[in-house]
PDB file of N, CA and C in Angstrom:
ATOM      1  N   UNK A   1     118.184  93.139  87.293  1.00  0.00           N
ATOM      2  CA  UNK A   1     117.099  92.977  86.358  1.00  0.00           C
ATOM      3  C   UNK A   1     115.806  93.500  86.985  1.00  0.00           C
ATOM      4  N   UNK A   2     115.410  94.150  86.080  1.00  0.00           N
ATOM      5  CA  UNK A   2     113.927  94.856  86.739  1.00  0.00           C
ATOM      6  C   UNK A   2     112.725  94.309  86.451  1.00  0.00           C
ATOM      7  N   UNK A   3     111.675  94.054  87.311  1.00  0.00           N
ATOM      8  CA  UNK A   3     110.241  93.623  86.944  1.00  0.00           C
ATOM      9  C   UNK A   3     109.197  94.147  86.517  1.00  0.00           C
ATOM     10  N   UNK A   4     108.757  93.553  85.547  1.00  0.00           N
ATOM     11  CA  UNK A   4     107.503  94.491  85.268  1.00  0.00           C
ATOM     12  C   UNK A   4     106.189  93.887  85.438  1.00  0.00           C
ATOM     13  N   UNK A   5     105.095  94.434  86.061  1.00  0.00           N
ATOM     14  CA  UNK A   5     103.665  93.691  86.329  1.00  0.00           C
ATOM     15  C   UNK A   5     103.622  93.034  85.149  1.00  0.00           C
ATOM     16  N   UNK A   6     103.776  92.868  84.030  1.00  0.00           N
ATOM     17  CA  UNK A   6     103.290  91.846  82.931  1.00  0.00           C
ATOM     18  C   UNK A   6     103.906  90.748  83.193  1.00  0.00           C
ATOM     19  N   UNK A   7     105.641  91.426  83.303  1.00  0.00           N
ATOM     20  CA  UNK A   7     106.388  90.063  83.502  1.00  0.00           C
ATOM     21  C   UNK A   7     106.116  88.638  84.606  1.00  0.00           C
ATOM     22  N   UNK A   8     105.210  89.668  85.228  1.00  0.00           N
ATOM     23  CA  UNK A   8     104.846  88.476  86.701  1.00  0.00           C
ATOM     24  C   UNK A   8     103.591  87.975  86.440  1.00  0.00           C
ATOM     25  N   UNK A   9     102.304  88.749  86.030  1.00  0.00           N
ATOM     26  CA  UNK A   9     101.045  88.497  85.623  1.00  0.00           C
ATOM     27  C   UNK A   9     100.929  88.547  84.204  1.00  0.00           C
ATOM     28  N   UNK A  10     101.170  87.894  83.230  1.00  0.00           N
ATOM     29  CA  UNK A  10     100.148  88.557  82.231  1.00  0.00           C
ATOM     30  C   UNK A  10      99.018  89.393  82.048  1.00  0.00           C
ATOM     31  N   UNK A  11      98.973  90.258  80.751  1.00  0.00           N
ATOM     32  CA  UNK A  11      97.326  90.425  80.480  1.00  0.00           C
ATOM     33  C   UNK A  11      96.235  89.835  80.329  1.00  0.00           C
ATOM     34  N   UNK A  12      96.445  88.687  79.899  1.00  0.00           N
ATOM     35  CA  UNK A  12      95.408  87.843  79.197  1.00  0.00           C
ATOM     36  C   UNK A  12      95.745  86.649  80.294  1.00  0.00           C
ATOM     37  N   UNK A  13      96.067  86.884  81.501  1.00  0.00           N
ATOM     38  CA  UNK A  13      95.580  86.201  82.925  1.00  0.00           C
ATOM     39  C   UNK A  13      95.520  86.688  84.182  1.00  0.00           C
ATOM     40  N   UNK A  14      94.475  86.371  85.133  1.00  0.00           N
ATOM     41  CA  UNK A  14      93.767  86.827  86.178  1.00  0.00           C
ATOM     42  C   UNK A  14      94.332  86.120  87.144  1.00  0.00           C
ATOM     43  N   UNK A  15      95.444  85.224  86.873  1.00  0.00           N
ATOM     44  CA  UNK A  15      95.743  84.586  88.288  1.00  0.00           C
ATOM     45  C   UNK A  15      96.793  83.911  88.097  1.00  0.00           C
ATOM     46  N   UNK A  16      97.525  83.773  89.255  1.00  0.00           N
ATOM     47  CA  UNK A  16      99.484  82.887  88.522  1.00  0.00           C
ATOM     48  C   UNK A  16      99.279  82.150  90.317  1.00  0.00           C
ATOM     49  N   UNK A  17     100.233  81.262  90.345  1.00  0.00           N
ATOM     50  CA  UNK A  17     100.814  80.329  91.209  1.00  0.00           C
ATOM     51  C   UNK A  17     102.181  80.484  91.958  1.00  0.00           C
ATOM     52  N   UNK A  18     101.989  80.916  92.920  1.00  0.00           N
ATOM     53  CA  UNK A  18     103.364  81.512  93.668  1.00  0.00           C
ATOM     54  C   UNK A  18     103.416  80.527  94.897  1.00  0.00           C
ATOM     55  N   UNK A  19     104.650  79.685  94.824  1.00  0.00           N
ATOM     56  CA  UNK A  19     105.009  78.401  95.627  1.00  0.00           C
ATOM     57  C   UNK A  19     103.604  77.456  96.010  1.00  0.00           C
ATOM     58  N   UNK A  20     103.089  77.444  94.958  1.00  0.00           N
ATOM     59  CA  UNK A  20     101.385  76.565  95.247  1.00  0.00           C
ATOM     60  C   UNK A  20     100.133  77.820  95.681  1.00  0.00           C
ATOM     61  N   UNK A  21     100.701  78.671  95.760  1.00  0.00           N
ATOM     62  CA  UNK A  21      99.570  79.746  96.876  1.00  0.00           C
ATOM     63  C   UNK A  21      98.894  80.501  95.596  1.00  0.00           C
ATOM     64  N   UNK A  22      97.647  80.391  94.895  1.00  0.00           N
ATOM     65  CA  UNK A  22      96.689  80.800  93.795  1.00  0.00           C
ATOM     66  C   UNK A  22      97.083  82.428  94.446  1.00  0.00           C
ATOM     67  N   UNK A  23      97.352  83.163  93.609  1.00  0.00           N
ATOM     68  CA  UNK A  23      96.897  84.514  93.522  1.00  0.00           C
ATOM     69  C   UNK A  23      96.302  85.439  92.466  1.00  0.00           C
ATOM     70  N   UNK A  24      95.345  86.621  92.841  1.00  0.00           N
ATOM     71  CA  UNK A  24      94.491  86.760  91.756  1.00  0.00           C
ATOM     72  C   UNK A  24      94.649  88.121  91.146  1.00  0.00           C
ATOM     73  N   UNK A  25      94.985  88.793  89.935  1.00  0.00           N
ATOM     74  CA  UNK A  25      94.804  89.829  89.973  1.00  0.00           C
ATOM     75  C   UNK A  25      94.323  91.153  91.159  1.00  0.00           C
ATOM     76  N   UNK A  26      94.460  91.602  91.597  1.00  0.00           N
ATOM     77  CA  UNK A  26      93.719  92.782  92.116  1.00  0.00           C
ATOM     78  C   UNK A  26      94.297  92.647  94.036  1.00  0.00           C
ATOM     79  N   UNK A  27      94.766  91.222  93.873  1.00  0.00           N
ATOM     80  CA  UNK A  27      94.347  91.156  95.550  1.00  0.00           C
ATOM     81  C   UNK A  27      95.467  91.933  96.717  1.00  0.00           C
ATOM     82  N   UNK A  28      96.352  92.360  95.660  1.00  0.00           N
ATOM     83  CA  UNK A  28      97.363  93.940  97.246  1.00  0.00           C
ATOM     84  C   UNK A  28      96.301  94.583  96.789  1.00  0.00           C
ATOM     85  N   UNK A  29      95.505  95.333  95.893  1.00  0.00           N
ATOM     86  CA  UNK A  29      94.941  96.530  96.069  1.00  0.00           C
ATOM     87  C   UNK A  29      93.798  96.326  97.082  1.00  0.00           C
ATOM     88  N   UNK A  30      92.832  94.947  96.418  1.00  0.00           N
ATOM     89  CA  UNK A  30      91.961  94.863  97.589  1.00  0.00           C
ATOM     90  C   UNK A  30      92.734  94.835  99.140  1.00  0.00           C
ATOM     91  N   UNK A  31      93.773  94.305  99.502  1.00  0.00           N
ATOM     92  CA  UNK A  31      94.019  94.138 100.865  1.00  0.00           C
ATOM     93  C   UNK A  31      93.758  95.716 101.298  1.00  0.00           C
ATOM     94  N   UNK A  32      95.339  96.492 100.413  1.00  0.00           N
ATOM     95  CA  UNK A  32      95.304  98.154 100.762  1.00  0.00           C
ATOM     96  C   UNK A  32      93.713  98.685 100.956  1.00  0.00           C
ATOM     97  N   UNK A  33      92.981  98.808 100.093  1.00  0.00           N
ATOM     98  CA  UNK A  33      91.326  99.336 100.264  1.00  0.00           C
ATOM     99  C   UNK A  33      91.013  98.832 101.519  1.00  0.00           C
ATOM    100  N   UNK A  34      90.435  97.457 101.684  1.00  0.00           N
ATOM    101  CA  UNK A  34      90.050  97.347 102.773  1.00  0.00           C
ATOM    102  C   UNK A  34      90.732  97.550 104.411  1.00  0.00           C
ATOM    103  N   UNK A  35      92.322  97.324 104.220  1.00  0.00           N
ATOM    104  CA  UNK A  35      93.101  97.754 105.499  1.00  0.00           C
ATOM    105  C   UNK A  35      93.076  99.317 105.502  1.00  0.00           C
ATOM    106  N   UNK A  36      92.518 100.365 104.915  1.00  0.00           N
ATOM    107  CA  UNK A  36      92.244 101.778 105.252  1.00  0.00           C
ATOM    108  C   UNK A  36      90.549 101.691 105.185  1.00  0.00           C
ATOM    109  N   UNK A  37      89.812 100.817 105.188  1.00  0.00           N
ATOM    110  CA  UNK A  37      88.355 100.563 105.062  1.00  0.00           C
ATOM    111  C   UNK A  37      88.439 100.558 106.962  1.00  0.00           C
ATOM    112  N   UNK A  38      89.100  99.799 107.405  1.00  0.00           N
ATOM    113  CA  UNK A  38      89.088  99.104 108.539  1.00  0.00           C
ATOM    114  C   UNK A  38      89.435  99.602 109.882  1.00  0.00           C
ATOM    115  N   UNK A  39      90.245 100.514 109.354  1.00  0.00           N
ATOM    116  CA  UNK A  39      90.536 101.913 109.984  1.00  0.00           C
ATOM    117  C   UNK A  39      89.630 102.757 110.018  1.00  0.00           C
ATOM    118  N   UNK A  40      88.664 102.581 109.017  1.00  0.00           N
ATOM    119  CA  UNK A  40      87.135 104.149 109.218  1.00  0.00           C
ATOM    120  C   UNK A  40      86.157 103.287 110.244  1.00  0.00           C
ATOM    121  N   UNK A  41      86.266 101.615 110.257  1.00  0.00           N
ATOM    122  CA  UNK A  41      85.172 101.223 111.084  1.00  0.00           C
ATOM    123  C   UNK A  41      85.578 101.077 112.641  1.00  0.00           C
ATOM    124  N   UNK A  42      84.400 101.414 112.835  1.00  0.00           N
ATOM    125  CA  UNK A  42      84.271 100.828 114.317  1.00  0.00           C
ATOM    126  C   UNK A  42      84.470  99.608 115.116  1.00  0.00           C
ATOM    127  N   UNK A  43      85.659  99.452 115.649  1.00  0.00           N
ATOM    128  CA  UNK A  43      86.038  98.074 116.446  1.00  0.00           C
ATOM    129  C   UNK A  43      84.761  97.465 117.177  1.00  0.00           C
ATOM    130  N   UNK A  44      84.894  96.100 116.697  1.00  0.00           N
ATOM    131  CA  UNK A  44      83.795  95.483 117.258  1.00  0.00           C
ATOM    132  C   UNK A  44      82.340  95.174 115.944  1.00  0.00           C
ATOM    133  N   UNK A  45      82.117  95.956 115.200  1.00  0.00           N
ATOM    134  CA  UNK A  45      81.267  96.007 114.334  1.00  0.00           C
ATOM    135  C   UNK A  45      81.190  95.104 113.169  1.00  0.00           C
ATOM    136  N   UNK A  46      79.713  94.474 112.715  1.00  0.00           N
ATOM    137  CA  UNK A  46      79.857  94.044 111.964  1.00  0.00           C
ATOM    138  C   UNK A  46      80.554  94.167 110.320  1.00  0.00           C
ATOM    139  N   UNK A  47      81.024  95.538 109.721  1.00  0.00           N
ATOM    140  CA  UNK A  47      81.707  95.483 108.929  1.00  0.00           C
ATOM    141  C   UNK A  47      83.361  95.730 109.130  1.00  0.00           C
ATOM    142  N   UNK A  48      83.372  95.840 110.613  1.00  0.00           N
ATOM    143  CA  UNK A  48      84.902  95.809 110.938  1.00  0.00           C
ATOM    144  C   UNK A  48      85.302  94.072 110.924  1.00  0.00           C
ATOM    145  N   UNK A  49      84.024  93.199 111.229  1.00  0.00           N
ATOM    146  CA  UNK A  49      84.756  91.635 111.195  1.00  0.00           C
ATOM    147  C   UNK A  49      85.038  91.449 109.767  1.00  0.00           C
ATOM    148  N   UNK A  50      83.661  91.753 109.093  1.00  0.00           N
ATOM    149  CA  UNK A  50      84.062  91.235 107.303  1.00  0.00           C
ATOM    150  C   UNK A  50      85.037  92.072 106.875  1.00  0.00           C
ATOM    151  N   UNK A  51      85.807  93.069 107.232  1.00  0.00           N
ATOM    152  CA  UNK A  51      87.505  93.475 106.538  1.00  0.00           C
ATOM    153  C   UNK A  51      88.348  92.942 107.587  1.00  0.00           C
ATOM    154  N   UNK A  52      88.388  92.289 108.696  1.00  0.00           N
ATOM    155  CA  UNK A  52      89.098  91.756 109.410  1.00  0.00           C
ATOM    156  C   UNK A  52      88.957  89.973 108.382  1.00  0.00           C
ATOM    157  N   UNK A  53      88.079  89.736 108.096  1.00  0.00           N
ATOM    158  CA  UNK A  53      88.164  88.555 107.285  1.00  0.00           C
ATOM    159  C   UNK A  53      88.466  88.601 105.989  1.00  0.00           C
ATOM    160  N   UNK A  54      88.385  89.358 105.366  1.00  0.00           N
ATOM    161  CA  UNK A  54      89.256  89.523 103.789  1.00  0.00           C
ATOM    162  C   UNK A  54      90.538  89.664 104.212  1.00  0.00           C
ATOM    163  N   UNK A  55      90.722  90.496 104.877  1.00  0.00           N
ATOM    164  CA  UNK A  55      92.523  90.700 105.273  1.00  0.00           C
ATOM    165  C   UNK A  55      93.685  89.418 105.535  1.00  0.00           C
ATOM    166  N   UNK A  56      92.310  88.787 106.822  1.00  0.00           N
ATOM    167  CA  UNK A  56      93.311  87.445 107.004  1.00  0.00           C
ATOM    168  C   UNK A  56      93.241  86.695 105.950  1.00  0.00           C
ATOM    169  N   UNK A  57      92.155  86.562 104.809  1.00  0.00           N
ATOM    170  CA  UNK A  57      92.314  85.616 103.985  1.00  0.00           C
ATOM    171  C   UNK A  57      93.584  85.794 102.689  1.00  0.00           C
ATOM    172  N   UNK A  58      93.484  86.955 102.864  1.00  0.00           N
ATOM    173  CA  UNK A  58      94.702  87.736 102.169  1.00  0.00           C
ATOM    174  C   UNK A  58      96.008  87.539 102.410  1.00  0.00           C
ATOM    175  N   UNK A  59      96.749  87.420 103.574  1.00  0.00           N
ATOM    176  CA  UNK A  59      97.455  87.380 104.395  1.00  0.00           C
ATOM    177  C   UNK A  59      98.348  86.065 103.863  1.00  0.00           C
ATOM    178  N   UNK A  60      98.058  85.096 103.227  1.00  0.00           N
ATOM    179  CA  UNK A  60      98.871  83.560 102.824  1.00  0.00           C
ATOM    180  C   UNK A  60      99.529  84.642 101.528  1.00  0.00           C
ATOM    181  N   UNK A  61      98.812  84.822 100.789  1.00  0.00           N
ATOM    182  CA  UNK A  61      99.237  85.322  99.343  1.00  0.00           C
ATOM    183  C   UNK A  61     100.362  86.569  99.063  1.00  0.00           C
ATOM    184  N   UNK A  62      99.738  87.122 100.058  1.00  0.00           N
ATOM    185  CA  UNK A  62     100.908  88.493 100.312  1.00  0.00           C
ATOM    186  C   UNK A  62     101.917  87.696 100.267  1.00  0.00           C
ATOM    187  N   UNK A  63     102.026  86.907 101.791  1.00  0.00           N
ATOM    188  CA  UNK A  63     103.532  86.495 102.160  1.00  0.00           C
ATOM    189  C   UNK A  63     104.138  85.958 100.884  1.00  0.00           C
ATOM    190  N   UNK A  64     103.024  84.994 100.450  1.00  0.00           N
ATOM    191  CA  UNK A  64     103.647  83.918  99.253  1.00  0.00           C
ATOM    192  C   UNK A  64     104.424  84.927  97.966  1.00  0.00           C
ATOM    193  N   UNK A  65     103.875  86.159  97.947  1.00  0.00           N
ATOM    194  CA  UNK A  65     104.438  86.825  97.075  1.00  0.00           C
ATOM    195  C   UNK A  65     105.600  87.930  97.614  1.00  0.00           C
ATOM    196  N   UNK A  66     106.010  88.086  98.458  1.00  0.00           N
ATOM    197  CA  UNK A  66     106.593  88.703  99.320  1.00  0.00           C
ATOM    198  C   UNK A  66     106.502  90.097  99.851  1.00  0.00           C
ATOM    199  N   UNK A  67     105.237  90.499  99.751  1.00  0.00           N
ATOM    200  CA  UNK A  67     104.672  91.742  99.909  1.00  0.00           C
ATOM    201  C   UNK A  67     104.722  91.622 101.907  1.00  0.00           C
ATOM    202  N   UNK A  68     104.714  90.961 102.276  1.00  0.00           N
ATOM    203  CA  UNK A  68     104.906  91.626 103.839  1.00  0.00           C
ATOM    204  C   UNK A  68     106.458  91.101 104.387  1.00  0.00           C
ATOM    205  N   UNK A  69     107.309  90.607 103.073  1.00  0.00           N
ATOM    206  CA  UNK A  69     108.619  90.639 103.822  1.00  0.00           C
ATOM    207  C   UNK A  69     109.283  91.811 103.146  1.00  0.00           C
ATOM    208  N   UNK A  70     108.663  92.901 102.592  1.00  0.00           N
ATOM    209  CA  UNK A  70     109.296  94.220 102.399  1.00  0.00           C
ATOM    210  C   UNK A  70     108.343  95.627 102.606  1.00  0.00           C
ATOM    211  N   UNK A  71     107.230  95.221 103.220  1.00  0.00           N
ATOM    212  CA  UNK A  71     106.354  96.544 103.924  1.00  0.00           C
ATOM    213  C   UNK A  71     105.489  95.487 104.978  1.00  0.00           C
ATOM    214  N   UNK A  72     106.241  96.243 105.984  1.00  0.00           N
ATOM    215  CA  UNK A  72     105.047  95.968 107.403  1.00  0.00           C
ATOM    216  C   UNK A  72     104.006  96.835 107.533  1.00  0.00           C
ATOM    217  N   UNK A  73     102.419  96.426 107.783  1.00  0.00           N
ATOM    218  CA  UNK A  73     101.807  97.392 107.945  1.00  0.00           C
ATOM    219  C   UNK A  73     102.004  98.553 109.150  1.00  0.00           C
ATOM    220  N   UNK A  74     101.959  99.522 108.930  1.00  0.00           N
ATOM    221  CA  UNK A  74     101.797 100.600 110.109  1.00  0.00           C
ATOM    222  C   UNK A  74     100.555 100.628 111.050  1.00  0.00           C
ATOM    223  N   UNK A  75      99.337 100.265 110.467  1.00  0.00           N
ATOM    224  CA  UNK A  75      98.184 100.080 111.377  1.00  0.00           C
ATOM    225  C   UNK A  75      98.005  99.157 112.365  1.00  0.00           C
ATOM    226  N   UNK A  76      98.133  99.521 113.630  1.00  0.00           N
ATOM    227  CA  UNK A  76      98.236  98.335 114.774  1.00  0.00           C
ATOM    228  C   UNK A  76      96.792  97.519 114.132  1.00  0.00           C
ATOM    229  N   UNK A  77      95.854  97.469 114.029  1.00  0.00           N
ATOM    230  CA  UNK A  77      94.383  96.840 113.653  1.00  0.00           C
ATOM    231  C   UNK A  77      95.001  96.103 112.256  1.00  0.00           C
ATOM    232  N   UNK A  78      95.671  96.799 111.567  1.00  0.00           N
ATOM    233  CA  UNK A  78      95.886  95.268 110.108  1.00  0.00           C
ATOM    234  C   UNK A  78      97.245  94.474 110.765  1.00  0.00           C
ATOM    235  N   UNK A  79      97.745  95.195 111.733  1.00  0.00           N
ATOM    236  CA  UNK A  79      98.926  94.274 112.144  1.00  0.00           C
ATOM    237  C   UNK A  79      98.900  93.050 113.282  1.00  0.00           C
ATOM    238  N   UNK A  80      97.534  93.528 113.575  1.00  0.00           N
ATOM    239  CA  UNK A  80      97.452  92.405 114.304  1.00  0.00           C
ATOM    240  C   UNK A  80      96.391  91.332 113.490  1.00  0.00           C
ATOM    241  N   UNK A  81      96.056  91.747 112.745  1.00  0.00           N
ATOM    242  CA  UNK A  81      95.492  90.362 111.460  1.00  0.00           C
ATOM    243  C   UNK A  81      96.488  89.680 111.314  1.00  0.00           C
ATOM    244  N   UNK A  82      97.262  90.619 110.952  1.00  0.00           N
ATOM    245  CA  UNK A  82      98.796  89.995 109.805  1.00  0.00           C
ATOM    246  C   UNK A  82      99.275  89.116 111.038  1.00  0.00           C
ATOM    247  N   UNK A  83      99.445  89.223 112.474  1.00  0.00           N
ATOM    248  CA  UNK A  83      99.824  88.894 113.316  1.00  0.00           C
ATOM    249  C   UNK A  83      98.890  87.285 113.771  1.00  0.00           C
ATOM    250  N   UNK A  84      97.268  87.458 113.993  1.00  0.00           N
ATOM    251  CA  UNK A  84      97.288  86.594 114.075  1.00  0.00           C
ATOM    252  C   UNK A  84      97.189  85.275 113.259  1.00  0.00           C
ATOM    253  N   UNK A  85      97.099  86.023 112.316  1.00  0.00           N
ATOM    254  CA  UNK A  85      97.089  84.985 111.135  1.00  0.00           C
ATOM    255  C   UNK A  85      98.324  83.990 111.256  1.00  0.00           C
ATOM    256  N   UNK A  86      99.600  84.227 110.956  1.00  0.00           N
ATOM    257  CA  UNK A  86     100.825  83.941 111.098  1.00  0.00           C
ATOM    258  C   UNK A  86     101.683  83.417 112.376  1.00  0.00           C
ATOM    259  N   UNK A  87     100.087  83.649 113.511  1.00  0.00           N
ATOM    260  CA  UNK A  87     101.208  82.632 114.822  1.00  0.00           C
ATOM    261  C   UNK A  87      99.986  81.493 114.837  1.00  0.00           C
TER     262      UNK A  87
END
C-alpha cells in the first residue's frame, strides 16, 4: 500500500501526532534548508549555533516519523547534531 502526503497530513491541517511527538507541516524541509544552510556557515559562528539549534530541535520529530531510520545524513556537521542529540 502506498502513501500519500495527504494520507499522513491533511490539507486543512498544519500538524498531526506521531507516537505523542507534535509535528508540523514544513519541518523535513526546514531541517533539509537549514542542514545545507549550515554547511555555507562558518564553524563556530553565531548563525552556525542558531542552525545547529533548529536541527537539534528537529531531530525528536524526524526520528518520531522515521525520516532518520531510512536516510542518514551525509554531512559530518548535521551528523553530529543528529548524533548528539540522540546519545
Amino acid at each position: 500500500m502506498t502513501v500519500r502526503p495527504e494520507d499522513v497530513l491533511p490539507d486543512d491541517q498544519d500538524t498531526a501526532d506521531f507516537g505523542g511527538v507534535p509535528l508540523r507541516k514544513g519541518t523535513v524541509a526546514a531541517f533539509v534548508r537549514n542542514a545545507q544552510s549550515l554547511e555555507a556557515a562558518p564553524e563556530g559562528s553565531p548563525e552556525a549555533e542558531q542552525l545547529v539549534a533548529a536541527l537539534a530541535d528537529a531531530v525528536p520529530q524526524l526520528r518520531a516519523i522515521g525520516v532518520l531510520d531510512v536516510f542518514a545524513p551525509v554531512s559530518p556537521r548535521v551528523r553530529a547534531v543528529v548524533d548528539a542529540v540522540e546519545s
